[in-house]
PDB file of N, CA and C in Angstrom:
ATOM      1  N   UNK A   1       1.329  -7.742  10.782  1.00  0.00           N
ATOM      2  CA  UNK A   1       1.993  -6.720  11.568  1.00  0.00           C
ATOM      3  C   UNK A   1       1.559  -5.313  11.118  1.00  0.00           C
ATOM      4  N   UNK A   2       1.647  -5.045   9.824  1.00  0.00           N
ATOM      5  CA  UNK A   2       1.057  -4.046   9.265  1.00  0.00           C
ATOM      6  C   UNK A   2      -0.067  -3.642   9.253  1.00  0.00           C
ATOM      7  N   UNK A   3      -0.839  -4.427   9.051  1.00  0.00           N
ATOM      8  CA  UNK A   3      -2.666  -5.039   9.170  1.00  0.00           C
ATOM      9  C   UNK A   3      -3.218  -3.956  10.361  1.00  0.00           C
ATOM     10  N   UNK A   4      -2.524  -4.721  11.350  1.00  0.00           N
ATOM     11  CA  UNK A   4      -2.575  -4.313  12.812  1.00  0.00           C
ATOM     12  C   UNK A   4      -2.780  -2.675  13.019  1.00  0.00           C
ATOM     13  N   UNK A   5      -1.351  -1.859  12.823  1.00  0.00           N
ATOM     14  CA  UNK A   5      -1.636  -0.803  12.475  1.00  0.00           C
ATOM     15  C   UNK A   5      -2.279   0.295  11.650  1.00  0.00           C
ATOM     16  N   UNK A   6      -2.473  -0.260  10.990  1.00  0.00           N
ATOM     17  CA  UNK A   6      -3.318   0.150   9.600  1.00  0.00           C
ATOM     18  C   UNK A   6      -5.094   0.039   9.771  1.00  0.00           C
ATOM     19  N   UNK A   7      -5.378  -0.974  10.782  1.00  0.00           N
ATOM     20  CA  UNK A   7      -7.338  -1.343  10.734  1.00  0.00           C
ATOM     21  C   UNK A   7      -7.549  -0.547  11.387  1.00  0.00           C
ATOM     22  N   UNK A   8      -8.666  -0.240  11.148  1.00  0.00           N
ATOM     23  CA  UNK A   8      -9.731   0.455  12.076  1.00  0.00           C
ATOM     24  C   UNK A   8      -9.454   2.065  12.307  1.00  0.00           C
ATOM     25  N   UNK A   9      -8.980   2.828  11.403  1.00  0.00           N
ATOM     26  CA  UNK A   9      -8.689   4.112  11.367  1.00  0.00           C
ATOM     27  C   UNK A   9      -7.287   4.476  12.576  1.00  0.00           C
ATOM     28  N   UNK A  10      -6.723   3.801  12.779  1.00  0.00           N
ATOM     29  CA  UNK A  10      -5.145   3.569  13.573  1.00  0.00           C
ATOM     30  C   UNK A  10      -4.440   4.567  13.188  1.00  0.00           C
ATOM     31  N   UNK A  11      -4.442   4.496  11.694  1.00  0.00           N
ATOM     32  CA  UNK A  11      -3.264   5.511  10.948  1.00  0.00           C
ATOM     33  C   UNK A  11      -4.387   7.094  10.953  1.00  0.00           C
ATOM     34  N   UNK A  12      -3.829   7.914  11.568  1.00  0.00           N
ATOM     35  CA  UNK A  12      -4.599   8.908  11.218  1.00  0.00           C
ATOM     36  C   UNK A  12      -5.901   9.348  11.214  1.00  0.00           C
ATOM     37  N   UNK A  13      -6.349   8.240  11.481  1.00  0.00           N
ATOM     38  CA  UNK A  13      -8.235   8.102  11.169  1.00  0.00           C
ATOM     39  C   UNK A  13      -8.384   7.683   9.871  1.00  0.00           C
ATOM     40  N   UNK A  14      -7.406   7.186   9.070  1.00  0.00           N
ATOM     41  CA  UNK A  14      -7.415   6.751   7.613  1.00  0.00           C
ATOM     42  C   UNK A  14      -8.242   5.193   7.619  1.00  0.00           C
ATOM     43  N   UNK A  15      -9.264   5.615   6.636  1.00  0.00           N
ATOM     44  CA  UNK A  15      -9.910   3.795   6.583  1.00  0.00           C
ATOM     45  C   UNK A  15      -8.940   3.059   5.628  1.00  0.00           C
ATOM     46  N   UNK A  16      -8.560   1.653   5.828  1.00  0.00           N
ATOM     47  CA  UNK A  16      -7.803   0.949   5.314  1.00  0.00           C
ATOM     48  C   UNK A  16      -8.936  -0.809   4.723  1.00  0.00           C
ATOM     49  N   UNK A  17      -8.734  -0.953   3.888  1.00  0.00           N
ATOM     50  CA  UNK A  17      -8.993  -2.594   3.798  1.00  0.00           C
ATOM     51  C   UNK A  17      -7.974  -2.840   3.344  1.00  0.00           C
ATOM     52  N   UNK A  18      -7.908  -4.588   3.327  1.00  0.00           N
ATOM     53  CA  UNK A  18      -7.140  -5.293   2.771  1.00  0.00           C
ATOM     54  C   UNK A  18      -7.990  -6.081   1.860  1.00  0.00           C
ATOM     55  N   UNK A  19      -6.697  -7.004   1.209  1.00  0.00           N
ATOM     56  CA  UNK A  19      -6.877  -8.254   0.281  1.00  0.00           C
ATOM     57  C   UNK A  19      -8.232  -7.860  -0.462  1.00  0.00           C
ATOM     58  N   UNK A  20      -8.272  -6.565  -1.169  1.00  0.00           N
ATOM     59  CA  UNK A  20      -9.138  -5.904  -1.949  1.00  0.00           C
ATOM     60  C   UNK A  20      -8.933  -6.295  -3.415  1.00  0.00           C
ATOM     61  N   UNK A  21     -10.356  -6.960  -4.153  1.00  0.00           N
ATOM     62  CA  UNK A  21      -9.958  -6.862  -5.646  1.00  0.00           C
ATOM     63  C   UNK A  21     -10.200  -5.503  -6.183  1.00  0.00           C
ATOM     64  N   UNK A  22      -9.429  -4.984  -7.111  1.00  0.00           N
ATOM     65  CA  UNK A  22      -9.685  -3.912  -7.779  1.00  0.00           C
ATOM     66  C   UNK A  22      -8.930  -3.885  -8.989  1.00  0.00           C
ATOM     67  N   UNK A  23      -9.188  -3.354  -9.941  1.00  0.00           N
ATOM     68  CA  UNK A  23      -8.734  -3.803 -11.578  1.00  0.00           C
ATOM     69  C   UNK A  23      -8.302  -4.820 -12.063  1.00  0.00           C
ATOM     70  N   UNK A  24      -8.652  -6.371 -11.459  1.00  0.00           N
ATOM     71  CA  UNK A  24      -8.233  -7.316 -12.057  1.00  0.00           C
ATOM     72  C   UNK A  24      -7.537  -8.006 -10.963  1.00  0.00           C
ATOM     73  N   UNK A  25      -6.548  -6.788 -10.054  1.00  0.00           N
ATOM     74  CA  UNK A  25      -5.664  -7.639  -9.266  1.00  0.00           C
ATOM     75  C   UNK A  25      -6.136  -7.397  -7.823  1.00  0.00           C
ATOM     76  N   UNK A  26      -5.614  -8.433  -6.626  1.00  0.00           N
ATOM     77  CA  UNK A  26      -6.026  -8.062  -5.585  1.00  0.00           C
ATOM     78  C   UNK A  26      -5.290  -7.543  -4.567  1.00  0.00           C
ATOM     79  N   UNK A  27      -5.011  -6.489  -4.115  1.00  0.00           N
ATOM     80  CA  UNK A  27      -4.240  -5.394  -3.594  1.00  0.00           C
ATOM     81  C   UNK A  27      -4.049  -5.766  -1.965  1.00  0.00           C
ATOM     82  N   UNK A  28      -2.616  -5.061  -1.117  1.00  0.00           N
ATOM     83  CA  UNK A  28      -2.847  -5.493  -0.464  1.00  0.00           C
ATOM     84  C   UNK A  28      -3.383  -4.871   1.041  1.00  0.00           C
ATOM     85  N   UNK A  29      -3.252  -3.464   0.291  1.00  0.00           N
ATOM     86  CA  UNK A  29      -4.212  -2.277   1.510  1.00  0.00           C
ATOM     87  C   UNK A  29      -4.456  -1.561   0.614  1.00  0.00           C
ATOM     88  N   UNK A  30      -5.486  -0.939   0.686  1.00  0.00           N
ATOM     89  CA  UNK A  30      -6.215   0.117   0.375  1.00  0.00           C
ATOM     90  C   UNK A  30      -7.299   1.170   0.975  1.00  0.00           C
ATOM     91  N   UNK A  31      -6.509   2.426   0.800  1.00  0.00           N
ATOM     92  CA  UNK A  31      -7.191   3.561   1.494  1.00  0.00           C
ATOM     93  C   UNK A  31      -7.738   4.247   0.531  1.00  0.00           C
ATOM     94  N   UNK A  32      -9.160   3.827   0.225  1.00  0.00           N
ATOM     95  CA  UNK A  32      -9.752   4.665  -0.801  1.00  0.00           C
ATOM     96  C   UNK A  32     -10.208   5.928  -1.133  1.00  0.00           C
ATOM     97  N   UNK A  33     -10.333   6.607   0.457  1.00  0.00           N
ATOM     98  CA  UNK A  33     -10.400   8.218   0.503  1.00  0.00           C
ATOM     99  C   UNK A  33      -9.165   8.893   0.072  1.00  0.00           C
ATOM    100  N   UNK A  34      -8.032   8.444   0.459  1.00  0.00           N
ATOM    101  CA  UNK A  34      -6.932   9.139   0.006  1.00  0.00           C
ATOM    102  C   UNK A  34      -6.085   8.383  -1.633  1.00  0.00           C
ATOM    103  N   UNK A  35      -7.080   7.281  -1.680  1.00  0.00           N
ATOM    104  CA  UNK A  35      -6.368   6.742  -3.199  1.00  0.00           C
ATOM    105  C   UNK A  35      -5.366   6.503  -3.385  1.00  0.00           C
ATOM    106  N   UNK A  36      -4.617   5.670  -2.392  1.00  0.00           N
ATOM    107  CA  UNK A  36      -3.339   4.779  -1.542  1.00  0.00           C
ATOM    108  C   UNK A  36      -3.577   3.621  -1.938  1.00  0.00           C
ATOM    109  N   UNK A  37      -3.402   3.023  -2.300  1.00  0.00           N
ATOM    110  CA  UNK A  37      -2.533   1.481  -1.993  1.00  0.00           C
ATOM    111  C   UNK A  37      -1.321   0.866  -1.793  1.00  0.00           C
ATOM    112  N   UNK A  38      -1.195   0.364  -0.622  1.00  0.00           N
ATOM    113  CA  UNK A  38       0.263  -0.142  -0.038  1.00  0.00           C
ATOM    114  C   UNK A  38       0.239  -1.895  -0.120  1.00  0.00           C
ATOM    115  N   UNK A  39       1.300  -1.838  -1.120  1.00  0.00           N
ATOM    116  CA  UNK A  39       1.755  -3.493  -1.643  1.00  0.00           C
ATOM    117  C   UNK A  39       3.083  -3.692  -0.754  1.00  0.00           C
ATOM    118  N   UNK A  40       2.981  -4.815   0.205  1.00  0.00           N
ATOM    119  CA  UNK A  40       4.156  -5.545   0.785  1.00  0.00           C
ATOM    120  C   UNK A  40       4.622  -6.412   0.356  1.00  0.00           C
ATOM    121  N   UNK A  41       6.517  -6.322  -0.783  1.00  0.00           N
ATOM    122  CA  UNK A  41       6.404  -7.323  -1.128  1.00  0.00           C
ATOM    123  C   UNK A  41       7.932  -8.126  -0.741  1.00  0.00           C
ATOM    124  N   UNK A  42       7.353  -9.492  -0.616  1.00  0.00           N
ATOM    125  CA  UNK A  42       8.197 -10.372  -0.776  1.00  0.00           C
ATOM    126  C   UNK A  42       9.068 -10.838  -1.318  1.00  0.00           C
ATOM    127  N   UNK A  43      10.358 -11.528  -1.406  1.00  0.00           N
ATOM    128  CA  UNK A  43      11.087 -12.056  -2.134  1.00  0.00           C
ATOM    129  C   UNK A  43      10.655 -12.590  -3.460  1.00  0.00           C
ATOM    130  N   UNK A  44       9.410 -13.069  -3.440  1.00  0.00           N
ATOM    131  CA  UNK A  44       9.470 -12.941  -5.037  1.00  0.00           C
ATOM    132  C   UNK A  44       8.940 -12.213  -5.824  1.00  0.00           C
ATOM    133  N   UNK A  45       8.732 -11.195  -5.460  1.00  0.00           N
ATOM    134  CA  UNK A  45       8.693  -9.560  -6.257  1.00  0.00           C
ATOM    135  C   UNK A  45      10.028  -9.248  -6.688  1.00  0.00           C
ATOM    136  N   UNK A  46      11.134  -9.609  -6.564  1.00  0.00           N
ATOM    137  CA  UNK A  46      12.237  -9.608  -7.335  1.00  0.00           C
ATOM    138  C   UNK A  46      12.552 -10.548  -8.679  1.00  0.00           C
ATOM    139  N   UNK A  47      11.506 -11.518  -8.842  1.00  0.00           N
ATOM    140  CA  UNK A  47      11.589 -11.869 -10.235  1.00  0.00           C
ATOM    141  C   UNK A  47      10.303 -11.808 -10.735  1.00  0.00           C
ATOM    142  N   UNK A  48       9.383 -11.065  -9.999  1.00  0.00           N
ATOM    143  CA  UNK A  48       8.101 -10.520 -10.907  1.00  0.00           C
ATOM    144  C   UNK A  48       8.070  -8.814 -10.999  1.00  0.00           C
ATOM    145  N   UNK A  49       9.579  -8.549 -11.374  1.00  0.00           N
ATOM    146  CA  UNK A  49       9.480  -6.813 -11.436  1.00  0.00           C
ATOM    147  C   UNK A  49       8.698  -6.217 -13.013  1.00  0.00           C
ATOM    148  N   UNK A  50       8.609  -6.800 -13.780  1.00  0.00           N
ATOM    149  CA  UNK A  50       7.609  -6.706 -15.267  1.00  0.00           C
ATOM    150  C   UNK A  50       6.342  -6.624 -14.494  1.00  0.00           C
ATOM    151  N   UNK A  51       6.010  -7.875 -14.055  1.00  0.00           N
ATOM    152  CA  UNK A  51       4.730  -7.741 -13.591  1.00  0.00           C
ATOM    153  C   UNK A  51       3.901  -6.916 -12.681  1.00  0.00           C
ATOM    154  N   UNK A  52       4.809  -6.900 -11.659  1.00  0.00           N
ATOM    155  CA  UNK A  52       4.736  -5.504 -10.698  1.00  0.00           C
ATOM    156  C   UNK A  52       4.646  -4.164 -11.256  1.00  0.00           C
ATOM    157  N   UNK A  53       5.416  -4.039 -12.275  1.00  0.00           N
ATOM    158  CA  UNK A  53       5.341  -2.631 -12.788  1.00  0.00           C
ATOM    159  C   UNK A  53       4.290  -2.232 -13.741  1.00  0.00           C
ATOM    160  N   UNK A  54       3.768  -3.320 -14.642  1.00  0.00           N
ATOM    161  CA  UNK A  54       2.919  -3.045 -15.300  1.00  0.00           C
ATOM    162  C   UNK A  54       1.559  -3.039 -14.663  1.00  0.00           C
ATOM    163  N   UNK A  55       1.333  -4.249 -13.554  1.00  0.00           N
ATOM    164  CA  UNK A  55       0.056  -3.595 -12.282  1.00  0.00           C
ATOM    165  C   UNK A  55       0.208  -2.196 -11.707  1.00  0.00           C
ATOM    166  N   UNK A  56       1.505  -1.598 -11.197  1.00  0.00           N
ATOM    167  CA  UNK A  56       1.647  -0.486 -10.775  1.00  0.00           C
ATOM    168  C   UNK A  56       0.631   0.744 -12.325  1.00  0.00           C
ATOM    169  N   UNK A  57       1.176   0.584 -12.864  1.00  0.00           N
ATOM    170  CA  UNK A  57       0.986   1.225 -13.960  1.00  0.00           C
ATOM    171  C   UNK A  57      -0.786   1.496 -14.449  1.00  0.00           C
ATOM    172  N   UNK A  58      -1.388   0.244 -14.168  1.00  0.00           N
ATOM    173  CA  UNK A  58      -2.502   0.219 -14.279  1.00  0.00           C
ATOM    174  C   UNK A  58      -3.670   0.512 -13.353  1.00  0.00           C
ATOM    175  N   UNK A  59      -3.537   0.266 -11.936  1.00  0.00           N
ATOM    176  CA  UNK A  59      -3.413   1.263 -10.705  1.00  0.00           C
ATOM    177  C   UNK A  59      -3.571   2.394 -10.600  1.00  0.00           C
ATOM    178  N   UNK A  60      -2.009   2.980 -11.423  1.00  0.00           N
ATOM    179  CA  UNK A  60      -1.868   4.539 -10.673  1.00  0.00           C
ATOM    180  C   UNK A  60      -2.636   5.212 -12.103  1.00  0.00           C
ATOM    181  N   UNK A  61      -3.104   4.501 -13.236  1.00  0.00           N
ATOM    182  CA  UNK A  61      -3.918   4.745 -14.449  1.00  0.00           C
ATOM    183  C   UNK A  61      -5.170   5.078 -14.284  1.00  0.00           C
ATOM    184  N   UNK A  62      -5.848   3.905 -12.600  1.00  0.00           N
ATOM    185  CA  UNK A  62      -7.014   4.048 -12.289  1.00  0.00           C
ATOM    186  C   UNK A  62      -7.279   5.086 -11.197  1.00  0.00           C
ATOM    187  N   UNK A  63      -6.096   6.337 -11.080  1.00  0.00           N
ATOM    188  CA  UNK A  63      -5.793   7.251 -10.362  1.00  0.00           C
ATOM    189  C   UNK A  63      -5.851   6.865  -8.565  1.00  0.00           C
ATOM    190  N   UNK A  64      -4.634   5.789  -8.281  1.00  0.00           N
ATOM    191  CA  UNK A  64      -4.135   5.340  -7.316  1.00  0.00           C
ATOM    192  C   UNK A  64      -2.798   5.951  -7.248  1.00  0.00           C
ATOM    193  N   UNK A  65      -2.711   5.788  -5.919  1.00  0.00           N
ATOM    194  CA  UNK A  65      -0.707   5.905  -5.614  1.00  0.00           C
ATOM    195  C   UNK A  65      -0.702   4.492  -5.156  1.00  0.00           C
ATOM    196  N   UNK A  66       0.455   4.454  -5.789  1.00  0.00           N
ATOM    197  CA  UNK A  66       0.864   2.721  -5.018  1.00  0.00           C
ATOM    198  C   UNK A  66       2.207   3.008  -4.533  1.00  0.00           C
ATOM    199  N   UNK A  67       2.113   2.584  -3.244  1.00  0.00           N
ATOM    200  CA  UNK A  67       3.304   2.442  -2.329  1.00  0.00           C
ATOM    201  C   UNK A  67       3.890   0.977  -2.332  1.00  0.00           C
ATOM    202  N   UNK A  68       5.290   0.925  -2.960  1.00  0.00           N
ATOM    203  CA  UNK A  68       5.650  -0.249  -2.195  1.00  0.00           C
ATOM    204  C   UNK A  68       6.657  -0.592  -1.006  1.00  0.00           C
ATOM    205  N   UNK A  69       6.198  -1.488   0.128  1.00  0.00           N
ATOM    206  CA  UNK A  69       7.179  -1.637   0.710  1.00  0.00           C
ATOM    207  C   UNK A  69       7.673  -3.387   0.822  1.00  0.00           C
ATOM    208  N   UNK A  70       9.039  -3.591   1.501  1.00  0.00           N
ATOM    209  CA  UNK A  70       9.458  -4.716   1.597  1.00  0.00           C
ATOM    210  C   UNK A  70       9.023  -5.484   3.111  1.00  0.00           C
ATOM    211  N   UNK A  71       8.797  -6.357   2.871  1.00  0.00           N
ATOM    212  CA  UNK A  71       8.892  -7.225   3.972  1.00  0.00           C
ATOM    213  C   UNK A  71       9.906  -7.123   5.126  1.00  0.00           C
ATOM    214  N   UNK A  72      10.817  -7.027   4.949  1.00  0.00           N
ATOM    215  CA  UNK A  72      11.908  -6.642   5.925  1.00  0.00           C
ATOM    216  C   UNK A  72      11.689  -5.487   6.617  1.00  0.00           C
ATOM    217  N   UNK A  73      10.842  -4.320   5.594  1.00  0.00           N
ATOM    218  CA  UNK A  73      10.956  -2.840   5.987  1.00  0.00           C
ATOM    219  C   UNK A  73       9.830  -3.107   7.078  1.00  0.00           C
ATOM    220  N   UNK A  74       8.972  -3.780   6.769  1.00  0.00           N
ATOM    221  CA  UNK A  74       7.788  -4.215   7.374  1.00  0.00           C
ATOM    222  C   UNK A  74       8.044  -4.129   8.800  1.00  0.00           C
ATOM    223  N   UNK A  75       8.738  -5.510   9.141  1.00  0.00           N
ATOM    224  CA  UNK A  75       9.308  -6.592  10.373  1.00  0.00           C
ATOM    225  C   UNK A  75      10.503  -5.338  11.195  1.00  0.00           C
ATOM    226  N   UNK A  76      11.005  -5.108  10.085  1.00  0.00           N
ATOM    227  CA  UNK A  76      12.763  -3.936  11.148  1.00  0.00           C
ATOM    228  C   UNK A  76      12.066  -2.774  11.315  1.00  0.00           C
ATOM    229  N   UNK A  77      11.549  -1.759  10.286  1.00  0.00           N
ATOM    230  CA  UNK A  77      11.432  -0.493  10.561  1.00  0.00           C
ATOM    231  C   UNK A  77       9.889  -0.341  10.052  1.00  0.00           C
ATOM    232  N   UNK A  78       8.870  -0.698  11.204  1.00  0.00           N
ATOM    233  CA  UNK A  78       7.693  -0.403  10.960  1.00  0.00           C
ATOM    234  C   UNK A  78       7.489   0.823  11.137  1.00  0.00           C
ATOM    235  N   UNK A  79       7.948   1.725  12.470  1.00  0.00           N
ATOM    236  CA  UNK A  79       7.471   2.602  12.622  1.00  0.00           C
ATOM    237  C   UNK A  79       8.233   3.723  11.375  1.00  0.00           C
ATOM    238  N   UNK A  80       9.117   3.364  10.820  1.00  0.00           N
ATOM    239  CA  UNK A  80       9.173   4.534   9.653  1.00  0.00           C
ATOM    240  C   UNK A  80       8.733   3.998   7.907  1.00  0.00           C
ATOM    241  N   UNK A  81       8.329   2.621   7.770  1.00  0.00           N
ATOM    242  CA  UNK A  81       6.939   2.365   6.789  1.00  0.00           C
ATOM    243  C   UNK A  81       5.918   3.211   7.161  1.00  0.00           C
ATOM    244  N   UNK A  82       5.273   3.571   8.370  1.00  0.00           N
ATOM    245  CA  UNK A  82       4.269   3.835   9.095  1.00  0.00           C
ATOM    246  C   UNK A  82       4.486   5.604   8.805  1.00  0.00           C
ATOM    247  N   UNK A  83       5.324   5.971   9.070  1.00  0.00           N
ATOM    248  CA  UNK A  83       5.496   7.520   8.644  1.00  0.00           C
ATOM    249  C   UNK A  83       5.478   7.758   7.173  1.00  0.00           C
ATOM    250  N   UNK A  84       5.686   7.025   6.296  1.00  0.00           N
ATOM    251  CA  UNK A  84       5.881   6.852   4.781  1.00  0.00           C
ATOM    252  C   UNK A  84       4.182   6.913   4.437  1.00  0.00           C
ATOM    253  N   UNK A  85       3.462   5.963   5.173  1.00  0.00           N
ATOM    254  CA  UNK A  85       1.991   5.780   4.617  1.00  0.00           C
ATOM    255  C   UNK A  85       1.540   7.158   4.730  1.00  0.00           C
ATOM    256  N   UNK A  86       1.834   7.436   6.149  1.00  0.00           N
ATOM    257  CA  UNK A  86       1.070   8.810   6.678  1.00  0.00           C
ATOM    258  C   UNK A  86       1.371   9.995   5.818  1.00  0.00           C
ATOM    259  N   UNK A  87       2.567  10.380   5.370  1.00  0.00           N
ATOM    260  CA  UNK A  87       2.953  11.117   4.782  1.00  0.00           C
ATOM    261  C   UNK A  87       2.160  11.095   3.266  1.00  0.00           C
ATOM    262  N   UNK A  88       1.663   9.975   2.562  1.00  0.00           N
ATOM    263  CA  UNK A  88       1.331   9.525   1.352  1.00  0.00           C
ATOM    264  C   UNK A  88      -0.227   9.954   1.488  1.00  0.00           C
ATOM    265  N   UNK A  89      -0.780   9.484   2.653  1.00  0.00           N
ATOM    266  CA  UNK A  89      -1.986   9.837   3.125  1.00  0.00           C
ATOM    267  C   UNK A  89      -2.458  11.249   3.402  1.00  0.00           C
ATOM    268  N   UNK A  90      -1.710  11.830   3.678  1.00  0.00           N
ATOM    269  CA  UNK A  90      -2.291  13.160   4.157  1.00  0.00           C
ATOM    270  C   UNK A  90      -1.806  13.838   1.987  1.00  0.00           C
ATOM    271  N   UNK A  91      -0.867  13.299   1.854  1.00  0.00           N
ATOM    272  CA  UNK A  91      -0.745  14.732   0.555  1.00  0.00           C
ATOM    273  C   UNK A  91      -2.008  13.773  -0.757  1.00  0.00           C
ATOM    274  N   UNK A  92      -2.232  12.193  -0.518  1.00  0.00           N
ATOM    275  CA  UNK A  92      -3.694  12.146  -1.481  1.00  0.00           C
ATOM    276  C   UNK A  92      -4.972  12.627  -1.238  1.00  0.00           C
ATOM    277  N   UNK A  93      -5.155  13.261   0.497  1.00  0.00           N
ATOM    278  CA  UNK A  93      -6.168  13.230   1.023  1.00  0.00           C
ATOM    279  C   UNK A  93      -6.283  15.310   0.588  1.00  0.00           C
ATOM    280  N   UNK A  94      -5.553  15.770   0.122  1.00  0.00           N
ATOM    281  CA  UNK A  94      -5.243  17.219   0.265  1.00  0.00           C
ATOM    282  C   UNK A  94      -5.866  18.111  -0.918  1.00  0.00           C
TER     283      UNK A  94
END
């Protein structure tokens, strides 16, 4: 669903990939001009919050922003995930 909006310069003219390896882990968008990555996570990102945070950490080390959003936020309120990216996008791109 996200995918969707996000390919092919959709958001802004922002290039996006997915299911990108980069430092070890494999991410699940990434906008490398603006040095974004947006992780959607699932229910069990609530018992991998250590793990999550210490990837976050190593990421935003390799001078990334990491956005996270939820699955739900995904599915109910795309179009204001979608203002969140943009907003993230234009102030890494600045």
């Amino acid at each position: 669903m996200l995918w969707r909006q996000l390919r092919g310069g959709r958001l802004d003219r922002f290039k996006f990939r997915r299911q990108v390896p980069i430092g070890g882990y494999v991410v699940d968008f990434i906008c490398i001009n603006a040095r974004l990555i947006v992780e959607v996570d699932g229910r069990q990102h609530a018992w991998e919050i250590d793990y999550d945070t210490e990837r976050t950490r190593i990421l935003e080390g390799m001078g990334f922003t990491v956005m996270r959003v939820k699955n739900e936020e995904v599915r109910d309120e795309l179009a204001q995930v979608l203002r969140r990216i943009g907003e993230a996008l234009r102030q890494g791109s600045a």
